[in-house]
N, C-alpha and C. Protein backbone atom coordinates (compact mmCIF):
# COMPACT_ATOMS: atom_id res chain seq x y z
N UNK A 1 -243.89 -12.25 1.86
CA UNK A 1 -243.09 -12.65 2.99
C UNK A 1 -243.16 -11.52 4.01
N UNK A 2 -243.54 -12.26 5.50
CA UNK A 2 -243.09 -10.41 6.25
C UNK A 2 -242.04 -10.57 6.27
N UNK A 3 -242.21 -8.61 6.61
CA UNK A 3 -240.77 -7.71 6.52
C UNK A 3 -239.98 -8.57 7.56
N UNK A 4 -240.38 -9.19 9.07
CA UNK A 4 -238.93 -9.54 9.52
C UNK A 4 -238.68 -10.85 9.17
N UNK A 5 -239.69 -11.64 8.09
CA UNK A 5 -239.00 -12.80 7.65
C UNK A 5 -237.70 -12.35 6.36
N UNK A 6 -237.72 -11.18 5.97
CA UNK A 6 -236.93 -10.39 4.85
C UNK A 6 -235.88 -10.06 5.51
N UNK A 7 -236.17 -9.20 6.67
CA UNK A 7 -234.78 -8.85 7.60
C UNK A 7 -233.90 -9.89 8.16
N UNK A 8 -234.53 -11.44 8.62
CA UNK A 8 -234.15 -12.12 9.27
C UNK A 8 -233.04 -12.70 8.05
N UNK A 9 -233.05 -13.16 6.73
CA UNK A 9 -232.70 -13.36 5.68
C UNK A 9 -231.47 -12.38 4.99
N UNK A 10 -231.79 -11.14 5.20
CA UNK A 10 -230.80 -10.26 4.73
C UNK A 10 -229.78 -9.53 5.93
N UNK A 11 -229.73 -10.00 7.25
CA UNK A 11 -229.23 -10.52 8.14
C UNK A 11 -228.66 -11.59 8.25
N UNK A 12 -228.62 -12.47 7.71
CA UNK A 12 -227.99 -14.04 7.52
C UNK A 12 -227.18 -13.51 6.33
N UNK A 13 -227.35 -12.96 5.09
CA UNK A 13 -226.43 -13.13 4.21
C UNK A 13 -225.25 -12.09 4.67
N UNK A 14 -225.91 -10.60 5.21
CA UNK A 14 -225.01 -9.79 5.29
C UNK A 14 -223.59 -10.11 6.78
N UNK A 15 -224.15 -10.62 7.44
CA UNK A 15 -223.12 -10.95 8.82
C UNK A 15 -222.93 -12.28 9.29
N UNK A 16 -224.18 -13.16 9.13
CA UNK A 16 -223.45 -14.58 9.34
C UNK A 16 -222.74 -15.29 7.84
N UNK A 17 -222.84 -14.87 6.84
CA UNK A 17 -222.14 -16.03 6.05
C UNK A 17 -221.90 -15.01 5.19
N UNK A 18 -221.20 -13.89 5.16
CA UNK A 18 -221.17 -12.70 3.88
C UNK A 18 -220.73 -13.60 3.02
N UNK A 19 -219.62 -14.60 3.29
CA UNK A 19 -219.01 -15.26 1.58
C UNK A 19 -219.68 -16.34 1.63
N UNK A 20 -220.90 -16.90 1.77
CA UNK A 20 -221.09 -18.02 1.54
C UNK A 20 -221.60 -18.55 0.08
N UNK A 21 -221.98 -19.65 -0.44
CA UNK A 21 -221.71 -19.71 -1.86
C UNK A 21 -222.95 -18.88 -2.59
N UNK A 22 -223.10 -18.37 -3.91
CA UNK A 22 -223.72 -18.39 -4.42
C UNK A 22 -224.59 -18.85 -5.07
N UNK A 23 -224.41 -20.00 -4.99
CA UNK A 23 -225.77 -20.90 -5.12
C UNK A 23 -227.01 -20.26 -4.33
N UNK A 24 -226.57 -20.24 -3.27
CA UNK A 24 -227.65 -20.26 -1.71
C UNK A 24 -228.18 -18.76 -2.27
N UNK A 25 -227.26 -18.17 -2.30
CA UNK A 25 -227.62 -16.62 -2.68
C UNK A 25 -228.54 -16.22 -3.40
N UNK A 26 -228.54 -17.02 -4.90
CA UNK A 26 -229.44 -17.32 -6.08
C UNK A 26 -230.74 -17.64 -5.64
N UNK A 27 -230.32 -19.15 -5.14
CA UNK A 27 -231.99 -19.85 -4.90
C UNK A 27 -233.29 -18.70 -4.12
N UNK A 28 -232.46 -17.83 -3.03
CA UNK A 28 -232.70 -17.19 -2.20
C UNK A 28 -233.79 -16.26 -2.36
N UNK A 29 -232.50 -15.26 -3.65
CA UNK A 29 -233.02 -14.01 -4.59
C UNK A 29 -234.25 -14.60 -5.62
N UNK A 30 -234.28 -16.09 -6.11
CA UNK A 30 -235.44 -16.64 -7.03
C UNK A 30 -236.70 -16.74 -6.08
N UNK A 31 -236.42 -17.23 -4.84
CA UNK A 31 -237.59 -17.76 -3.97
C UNK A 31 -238.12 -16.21 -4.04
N UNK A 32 -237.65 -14.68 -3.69
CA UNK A 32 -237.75 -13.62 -3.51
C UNK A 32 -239.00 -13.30 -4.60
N UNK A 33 -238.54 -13.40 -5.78
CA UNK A 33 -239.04 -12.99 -7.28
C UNK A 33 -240.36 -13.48 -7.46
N UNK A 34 -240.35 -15.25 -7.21
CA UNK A 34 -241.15 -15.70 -7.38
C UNK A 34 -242.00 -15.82 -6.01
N UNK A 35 -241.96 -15.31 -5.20
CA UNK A 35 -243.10 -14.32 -4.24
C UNK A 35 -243.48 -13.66 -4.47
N UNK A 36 -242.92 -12.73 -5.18
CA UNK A 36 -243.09 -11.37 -5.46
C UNK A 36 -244.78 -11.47 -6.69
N UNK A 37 -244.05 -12.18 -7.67
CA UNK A 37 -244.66 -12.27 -8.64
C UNK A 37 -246.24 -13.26 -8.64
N UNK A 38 -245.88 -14.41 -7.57
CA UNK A 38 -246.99 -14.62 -7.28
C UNK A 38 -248.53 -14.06 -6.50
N UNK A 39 -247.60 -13.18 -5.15
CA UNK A 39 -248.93 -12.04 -4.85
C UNK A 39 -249.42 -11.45 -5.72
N UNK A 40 -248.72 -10.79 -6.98
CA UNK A 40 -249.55 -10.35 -7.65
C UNK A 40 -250.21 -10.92 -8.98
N UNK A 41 -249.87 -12.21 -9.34
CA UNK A 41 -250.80 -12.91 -10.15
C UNK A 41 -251.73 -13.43 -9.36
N UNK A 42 -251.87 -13.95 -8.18
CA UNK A 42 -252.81 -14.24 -7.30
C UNK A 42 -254.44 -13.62 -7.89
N UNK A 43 -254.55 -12.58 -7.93
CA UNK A 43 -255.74 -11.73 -7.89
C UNK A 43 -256.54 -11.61 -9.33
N UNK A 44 -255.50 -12.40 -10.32
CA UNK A 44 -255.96 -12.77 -11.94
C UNK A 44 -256.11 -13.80 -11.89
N UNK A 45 -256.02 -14.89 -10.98
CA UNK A 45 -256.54 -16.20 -11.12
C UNK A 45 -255.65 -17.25 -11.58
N UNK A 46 -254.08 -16.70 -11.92
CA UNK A 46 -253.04 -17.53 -12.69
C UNK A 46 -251.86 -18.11 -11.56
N UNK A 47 -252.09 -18.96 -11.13
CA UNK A 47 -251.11 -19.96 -10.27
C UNK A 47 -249.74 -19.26 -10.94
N UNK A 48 -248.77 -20.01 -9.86
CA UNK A 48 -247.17 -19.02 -10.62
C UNK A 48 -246.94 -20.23 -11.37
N UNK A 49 -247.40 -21.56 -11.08
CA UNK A 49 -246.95 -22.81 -11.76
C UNK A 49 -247.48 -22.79 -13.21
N UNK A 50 -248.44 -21.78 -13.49
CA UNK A 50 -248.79 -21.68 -15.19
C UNK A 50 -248.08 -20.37 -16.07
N UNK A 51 -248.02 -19.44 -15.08
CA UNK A 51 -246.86 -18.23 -15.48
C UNK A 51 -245.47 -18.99 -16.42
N UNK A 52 -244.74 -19.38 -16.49
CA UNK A 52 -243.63 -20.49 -16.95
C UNK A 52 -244.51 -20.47 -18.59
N UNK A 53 -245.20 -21.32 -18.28
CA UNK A 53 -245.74 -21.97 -19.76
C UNK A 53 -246.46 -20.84 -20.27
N UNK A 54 -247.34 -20.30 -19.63
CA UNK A 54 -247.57 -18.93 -20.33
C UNK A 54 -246.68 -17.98 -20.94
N UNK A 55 -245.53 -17.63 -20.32
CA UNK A 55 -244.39 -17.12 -21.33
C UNK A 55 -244.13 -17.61 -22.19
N UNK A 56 -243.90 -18.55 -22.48
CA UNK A 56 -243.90 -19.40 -23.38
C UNK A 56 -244.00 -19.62 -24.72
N UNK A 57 -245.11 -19.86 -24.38
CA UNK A 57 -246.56 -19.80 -25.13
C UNK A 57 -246.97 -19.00 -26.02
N UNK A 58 -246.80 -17.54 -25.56
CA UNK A 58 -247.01 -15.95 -25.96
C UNK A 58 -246.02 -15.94 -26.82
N UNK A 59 -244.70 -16.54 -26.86
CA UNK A 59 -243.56 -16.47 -27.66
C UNK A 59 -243.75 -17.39 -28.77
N UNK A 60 -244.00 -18.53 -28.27
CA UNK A 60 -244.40 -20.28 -29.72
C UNK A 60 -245.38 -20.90 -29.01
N UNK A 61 -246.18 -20.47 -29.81
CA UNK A 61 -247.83 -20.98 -29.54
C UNK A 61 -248.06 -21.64 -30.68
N UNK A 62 -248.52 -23.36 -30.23
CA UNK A 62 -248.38 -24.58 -30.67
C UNK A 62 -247.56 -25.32 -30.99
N UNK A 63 -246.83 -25.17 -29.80
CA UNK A 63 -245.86 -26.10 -29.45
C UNK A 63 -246.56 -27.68 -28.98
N UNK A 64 -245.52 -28.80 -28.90
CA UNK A 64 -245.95 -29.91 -28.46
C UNK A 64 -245.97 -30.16 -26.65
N UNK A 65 -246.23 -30.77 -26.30
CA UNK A 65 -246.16 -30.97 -24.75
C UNK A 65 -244.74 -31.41 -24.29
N UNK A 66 -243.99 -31.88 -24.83
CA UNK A 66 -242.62 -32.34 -25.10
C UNK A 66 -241.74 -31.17 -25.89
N UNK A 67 -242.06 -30.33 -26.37
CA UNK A 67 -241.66 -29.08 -26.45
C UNK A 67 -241.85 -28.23 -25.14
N UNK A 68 -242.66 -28.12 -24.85
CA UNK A 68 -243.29 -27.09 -23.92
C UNK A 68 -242.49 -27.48 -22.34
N UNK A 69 -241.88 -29.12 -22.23
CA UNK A 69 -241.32 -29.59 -21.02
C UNK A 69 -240.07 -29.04 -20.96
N UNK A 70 -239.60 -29.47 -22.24
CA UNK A 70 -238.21 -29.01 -22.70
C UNK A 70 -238.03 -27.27 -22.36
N UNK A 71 -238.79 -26.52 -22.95
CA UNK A 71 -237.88 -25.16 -22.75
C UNK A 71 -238.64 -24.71 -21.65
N UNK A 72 -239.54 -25.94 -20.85
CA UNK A 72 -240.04 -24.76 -18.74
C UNK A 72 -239.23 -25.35 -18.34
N UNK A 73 -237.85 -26.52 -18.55
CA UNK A 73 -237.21 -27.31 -17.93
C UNK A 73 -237.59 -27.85 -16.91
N UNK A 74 -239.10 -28.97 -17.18
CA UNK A 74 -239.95 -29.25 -15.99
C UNK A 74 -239.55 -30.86 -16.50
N UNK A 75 -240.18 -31.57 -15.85
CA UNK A 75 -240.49 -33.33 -16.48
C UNK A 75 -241.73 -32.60 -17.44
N UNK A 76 -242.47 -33.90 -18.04
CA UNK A 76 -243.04 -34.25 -18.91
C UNK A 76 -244.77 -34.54 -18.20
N UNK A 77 -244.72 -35.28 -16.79
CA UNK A 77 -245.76 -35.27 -16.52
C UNK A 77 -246.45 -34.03 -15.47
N UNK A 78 -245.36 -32.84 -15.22
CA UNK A 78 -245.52 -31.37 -14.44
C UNK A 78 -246.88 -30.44 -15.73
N UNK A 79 -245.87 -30.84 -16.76
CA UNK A 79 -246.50 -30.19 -17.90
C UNK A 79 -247.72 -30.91 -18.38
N UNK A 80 -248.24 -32.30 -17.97
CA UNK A 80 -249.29 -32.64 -18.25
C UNK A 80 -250.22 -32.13 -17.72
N UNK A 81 -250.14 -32.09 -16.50
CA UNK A 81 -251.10 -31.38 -15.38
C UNK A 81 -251.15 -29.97 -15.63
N UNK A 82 -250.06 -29.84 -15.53
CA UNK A 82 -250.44 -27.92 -15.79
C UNK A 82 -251.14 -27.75 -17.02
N UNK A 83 -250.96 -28.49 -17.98
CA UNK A 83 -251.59 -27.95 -19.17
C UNK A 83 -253.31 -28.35 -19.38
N UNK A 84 -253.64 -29.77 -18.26
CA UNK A 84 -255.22 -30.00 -18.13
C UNK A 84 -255.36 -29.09 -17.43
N UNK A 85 -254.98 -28.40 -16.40
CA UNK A 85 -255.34 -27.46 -15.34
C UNK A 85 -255.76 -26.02 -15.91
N UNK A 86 -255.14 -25.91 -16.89
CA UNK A 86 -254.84 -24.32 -17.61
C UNK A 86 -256.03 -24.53 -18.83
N UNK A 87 -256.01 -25.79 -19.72
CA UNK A 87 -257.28 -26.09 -20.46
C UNK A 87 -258.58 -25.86 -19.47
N UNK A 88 -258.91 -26.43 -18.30
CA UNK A 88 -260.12 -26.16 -18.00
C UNK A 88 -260.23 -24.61 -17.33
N UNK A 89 -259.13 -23.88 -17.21
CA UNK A 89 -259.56 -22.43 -17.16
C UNK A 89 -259.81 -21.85 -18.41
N UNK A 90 -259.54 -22.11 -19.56
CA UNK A 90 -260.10 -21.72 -20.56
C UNK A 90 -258.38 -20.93 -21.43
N UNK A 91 -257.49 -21.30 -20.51
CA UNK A 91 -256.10 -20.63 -21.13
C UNK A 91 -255.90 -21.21 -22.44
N UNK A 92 -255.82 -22.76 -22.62
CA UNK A 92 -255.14 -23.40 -23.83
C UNK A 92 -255.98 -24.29 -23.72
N UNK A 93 -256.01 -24.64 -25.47
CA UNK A 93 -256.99 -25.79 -26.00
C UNK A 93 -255.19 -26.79 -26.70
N UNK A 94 -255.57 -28.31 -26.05
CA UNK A 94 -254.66 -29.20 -26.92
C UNK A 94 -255.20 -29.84 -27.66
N UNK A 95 -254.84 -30.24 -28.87
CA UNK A 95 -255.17 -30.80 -29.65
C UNK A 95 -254.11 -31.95 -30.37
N UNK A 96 -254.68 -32.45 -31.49
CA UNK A 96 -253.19 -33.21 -32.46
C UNK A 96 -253.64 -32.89 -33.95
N UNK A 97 -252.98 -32.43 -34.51
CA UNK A 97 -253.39 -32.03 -36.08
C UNK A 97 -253.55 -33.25 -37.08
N UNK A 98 -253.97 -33.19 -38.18
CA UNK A 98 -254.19 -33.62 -38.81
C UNK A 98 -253.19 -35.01 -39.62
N UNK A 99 -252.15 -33.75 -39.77
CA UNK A 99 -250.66 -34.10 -40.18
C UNK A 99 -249.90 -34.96 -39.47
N UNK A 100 -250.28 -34.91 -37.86
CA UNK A 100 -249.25 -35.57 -37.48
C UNK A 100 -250.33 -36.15 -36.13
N UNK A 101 -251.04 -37.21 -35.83
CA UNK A 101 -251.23 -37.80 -34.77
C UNK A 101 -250.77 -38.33 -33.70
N UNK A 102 -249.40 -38.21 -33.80
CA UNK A 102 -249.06 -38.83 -32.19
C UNK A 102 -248.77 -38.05 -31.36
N UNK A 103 -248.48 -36.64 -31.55
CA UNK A 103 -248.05 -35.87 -30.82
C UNK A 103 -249.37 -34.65 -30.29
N UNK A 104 -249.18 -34.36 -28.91
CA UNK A 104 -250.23 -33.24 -28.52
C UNK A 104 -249.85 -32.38 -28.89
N UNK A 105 -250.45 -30.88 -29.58
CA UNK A 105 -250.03 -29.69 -29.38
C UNK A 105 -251.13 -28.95 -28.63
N UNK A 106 -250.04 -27.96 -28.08
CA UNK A 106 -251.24 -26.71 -27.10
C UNK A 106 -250.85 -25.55 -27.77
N UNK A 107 -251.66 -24.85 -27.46
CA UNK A 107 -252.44 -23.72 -28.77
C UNK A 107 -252.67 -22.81 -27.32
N UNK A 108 -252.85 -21.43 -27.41
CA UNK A 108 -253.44 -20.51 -26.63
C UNK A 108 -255.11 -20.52 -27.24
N UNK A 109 -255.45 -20.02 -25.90
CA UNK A 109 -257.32 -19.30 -26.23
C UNK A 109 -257.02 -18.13 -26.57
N UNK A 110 -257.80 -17.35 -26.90
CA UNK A 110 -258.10 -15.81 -26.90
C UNK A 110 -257.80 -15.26 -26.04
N UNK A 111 -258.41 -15.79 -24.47
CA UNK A 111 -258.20 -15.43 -23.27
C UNK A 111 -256.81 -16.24 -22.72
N UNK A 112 -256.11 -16.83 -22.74
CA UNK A 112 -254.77 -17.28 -22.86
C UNK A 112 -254.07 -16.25 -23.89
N UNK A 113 -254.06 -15.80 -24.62
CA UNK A 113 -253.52 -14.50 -25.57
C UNK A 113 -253.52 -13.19 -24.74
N UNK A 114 -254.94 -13.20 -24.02
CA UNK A 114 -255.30 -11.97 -23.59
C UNK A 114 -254.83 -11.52 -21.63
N UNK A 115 -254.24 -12.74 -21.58
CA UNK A 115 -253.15 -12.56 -20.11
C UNK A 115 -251.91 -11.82 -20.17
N UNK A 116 -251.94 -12.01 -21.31
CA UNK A 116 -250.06 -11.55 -21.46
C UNK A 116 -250.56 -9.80 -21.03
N UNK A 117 -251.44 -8.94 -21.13
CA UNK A 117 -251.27 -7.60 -21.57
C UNK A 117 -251.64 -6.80 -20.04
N UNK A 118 -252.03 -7.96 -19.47
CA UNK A 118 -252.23 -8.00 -17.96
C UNK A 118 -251.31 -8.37 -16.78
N UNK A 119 -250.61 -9.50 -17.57
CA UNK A 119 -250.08 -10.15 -16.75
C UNK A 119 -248.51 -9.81 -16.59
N UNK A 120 -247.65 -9.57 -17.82
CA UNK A 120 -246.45 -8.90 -18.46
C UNK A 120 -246.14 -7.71 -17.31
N UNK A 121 -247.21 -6.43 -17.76
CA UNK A 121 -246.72 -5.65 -16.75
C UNK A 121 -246.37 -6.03 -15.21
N UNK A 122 -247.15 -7.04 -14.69
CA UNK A 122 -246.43 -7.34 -13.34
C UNK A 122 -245.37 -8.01 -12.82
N UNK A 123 -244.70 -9.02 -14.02
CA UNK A 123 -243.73 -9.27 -13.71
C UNK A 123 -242.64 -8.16 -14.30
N UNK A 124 -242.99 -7.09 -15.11
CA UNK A 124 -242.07 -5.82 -15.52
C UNK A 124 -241.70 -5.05 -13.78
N UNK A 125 -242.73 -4.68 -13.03
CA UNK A 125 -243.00 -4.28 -12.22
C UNK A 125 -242.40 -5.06 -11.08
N UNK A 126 -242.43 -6.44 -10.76
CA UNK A 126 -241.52 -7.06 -10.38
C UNK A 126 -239.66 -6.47 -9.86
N UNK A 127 -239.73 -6.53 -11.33
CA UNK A 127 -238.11 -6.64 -11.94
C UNK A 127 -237.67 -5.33 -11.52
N UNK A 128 -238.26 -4.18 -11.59
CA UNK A 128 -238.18 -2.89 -11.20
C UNK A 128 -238.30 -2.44 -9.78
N UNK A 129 -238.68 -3.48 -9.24
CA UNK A 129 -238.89 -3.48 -7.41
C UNK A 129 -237.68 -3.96 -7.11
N UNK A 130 -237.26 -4.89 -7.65
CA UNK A 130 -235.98 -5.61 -7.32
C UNK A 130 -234.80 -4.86 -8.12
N UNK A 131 -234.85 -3.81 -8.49
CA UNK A 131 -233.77 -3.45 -8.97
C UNK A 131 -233.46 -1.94 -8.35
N UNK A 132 -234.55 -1.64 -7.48
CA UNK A 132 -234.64 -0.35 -6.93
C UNK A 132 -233.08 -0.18 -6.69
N UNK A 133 -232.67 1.28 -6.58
CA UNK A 133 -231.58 1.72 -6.03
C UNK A 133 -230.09 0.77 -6.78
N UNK A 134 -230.44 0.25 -7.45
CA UNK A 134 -229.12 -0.34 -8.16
C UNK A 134 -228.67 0.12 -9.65
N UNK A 135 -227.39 0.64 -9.72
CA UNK A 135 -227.26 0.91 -10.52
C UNK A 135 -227.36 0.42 -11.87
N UNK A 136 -227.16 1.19 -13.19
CA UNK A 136 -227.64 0.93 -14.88
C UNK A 136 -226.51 -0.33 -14.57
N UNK A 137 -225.19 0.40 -14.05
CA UNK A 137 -223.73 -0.34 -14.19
C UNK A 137 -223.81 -1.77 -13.27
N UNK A 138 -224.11 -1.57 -12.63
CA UNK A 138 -224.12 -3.11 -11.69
C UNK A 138 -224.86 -3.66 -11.92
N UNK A 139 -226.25 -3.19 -12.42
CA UNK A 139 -227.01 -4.57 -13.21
C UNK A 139 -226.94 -5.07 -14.07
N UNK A 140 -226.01 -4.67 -15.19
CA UNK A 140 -225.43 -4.83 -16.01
C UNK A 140 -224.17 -5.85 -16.28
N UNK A 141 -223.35 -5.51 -14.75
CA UNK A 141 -222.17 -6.39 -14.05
C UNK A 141 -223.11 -7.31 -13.86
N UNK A 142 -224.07 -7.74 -13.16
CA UNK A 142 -224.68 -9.22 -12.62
C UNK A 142 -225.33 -9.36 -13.84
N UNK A 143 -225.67 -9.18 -14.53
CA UNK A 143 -226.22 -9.87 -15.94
C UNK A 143 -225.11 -10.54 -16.62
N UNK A 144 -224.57 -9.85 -17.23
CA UNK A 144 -223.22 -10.47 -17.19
C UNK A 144 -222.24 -11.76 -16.87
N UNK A 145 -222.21 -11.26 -15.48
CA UNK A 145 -221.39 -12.38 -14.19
C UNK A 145 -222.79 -13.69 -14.58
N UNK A 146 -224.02 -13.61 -14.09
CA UNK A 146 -225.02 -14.75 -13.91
C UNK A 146 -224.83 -15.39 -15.65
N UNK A 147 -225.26 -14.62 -16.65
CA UNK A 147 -225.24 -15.75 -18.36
C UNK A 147 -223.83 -16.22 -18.42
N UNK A 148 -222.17 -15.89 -17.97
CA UNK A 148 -221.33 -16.49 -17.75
C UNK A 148 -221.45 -17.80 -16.60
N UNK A 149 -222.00 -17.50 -15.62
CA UNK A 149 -222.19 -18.70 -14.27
C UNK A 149 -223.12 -19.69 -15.40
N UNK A 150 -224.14 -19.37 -16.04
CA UNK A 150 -225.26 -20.42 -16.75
C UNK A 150 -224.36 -21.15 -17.54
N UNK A 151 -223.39 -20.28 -18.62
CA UNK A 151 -222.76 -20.91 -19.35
C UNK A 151 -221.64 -22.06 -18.93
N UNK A 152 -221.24 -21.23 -17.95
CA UNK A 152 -219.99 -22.57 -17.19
C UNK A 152 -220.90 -23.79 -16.93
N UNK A 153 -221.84 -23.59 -16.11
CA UNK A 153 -222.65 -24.82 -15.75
C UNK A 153 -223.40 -25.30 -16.83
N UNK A 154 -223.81 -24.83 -17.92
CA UNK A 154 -224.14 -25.89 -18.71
C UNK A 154 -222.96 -26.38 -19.91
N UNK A 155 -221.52 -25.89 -19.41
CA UNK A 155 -220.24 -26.71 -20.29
C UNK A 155 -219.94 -27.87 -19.35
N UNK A 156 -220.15 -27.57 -18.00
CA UNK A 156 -219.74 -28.97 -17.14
C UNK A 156 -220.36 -29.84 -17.15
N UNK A 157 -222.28 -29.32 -17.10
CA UNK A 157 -223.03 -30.75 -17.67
C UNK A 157 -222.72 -31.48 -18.63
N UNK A 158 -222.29 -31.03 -19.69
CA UNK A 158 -221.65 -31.65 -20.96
C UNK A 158 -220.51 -32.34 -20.29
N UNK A 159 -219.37 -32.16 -19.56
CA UNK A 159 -218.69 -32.48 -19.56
C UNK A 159 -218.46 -33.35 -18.66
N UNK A 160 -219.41 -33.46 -17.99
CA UNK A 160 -219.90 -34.40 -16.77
C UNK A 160 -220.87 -35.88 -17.41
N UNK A 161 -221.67 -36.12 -18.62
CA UNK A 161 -222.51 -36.38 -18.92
C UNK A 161 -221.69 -37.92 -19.70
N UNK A 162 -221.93 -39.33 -19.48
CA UNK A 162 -221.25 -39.88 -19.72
C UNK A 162 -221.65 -39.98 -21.10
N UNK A 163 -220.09 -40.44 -21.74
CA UNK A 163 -219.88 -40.94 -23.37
C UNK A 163 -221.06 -41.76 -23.65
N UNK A 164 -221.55 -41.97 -24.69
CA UNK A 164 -222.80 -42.99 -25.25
C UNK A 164 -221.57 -43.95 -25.44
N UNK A 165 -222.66 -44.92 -24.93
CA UNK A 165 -221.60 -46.40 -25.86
C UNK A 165 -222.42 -46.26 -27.17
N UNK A 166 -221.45 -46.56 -28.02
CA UNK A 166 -221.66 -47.27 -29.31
C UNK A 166 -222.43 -48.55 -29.59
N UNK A 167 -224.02 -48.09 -30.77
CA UNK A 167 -224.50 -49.38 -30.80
C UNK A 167 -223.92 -49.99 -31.62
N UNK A 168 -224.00 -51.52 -31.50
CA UNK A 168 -223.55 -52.51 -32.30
C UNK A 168 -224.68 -52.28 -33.69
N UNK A 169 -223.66 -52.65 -34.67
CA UNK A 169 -224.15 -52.75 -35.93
C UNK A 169 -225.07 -53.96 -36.38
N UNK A 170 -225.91 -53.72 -36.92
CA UNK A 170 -227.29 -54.82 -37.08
C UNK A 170 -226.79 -55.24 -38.26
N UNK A 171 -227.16 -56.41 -39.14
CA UNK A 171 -226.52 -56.91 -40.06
C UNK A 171 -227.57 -56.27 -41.36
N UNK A 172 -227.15 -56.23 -42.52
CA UNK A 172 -228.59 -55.89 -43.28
C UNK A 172 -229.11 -56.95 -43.77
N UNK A 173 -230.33 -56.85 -44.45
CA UNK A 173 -230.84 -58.30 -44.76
C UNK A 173 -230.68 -58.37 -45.99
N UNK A 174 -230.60 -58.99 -47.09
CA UNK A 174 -230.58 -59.53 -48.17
C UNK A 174 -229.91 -58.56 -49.37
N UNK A 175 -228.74 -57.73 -48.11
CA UNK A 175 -227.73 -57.69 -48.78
C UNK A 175 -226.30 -58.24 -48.22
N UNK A 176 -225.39 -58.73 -49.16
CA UNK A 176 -224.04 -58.71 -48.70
C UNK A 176 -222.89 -57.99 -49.21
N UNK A 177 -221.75 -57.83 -47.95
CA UNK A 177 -221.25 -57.20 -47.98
C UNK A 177 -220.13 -57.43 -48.59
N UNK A 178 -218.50 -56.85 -48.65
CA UNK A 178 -217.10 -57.56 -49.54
C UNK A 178 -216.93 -58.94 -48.99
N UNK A 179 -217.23 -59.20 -48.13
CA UNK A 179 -216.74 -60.47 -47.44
C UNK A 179 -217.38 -61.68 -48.03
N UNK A 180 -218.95 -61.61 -47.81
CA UNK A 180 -219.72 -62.27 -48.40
C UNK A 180 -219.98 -62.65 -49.93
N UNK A 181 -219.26 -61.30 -50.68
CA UNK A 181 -219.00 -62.01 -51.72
C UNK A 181 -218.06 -62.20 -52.56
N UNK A 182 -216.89 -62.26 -51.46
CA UNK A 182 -216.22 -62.94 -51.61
C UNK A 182 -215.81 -64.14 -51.16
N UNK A 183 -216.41 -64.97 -50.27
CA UNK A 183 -217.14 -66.12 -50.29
C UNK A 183 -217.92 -66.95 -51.06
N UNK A 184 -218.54 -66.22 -51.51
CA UNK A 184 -219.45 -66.91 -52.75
C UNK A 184 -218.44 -67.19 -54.18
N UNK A 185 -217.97 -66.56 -54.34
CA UNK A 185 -216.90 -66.34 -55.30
C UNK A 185 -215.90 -67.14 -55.43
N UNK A 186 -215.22 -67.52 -54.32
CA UNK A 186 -214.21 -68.40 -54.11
C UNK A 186 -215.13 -70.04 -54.11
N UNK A 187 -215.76 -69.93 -53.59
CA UNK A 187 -216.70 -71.47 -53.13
C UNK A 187 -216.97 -71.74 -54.66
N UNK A 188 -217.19 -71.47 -55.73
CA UNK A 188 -217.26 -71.34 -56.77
C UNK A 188 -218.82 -71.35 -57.58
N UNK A 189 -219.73 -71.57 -58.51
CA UNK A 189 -220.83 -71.20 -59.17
C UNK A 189 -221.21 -71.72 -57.92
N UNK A 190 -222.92 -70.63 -57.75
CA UNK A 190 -223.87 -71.72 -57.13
C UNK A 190 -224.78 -72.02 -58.03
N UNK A 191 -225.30 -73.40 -57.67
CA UNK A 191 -226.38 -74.28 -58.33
C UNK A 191 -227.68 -73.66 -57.78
């Protein structure tokens, strides 16, 4: 970003809206990061849209594609694409095992293994740009303050999220239940 698109920005938070919500604040400081982090994956050839699943990955490698949606908190068909996109660079091979055919799993390459030792330090480096001049203690306070803000918001999704109705009960087949035989019972022998 240029510097006076940075100034123009940290000028808006500091004098036109000092209290304005934190949301805005957040999205702001993420758009920041993930600039940051993309100039410098740029020059290794790794889109920031495969960075996500590459962490990932490095952590549980052979996961399913439906795994892999679930913890980038993407849809299902973001992760399709990214993951043909990242197979034909040679990052991850998918496959389906033996054991279980319906499901894809993605697997790292060698060279999908061999990003992390490259790639790690720059988002370390990142994090350390953005933390310049702030104290052990206040980053500590916003670590803090932000996994409390995550936690509230994911108790309200819960609590926001409507009740399941209840399915109706299917009958079983060719058994019966007290009722039924006690029906039979009363009606008296059957022939």
């Amino acid at each position: 970003m240029p510097h006076h698109q940075t100034q123009d920005i940290l000028r808006h938070w500091r004098e036109a809206v000092p209290n304005d919500r934190l949301a805005h604040l957040i999205r702001d400081t993420e758009r920041a990061f993930r600039r940051a982090l993309q100039i410098r994956l740029a020059p290794h050839g790794v889109p920031f849209g495969h960075w996500s699943f590459l962490r990932i990955l490095w952590e549980s490698d052979g996961l399913t594609q439906r795994e892999l949606s679930e913890r980038a908190g993407v849809m299902e068909p973001t992760t399709f694409a990214a993951m043909k996109a990242m197979e034909s660079l040679g990052y991850v091979s998918r496959r389906q095992l033996p054991t279980n055919r319906k499901n894809v799993y993605v697997f790292l390459t060698d060279a999908g293994r061999d990003l992390k030792e490259h790639l790690v330090p720059l988002a370390e480096d990142t994090n350390l740009i953005s933390t310049a001049g702030v104290s052990a203690r206040d980053l500590a306070t916003t670590r803090k303050v932000l996994l409390a803000m995550i936690a509230n918001l994911a108790q309200d999704e819960i609590g926001q999220l409507p009740e399941p109705e209840p399915r109706p009960r299917k009958p079983r087949r060719g058994r019966t239940g007290p009722a039924e035989s006690n029906k039979r019972s009363s009606a008296g022998p059957v022939a």
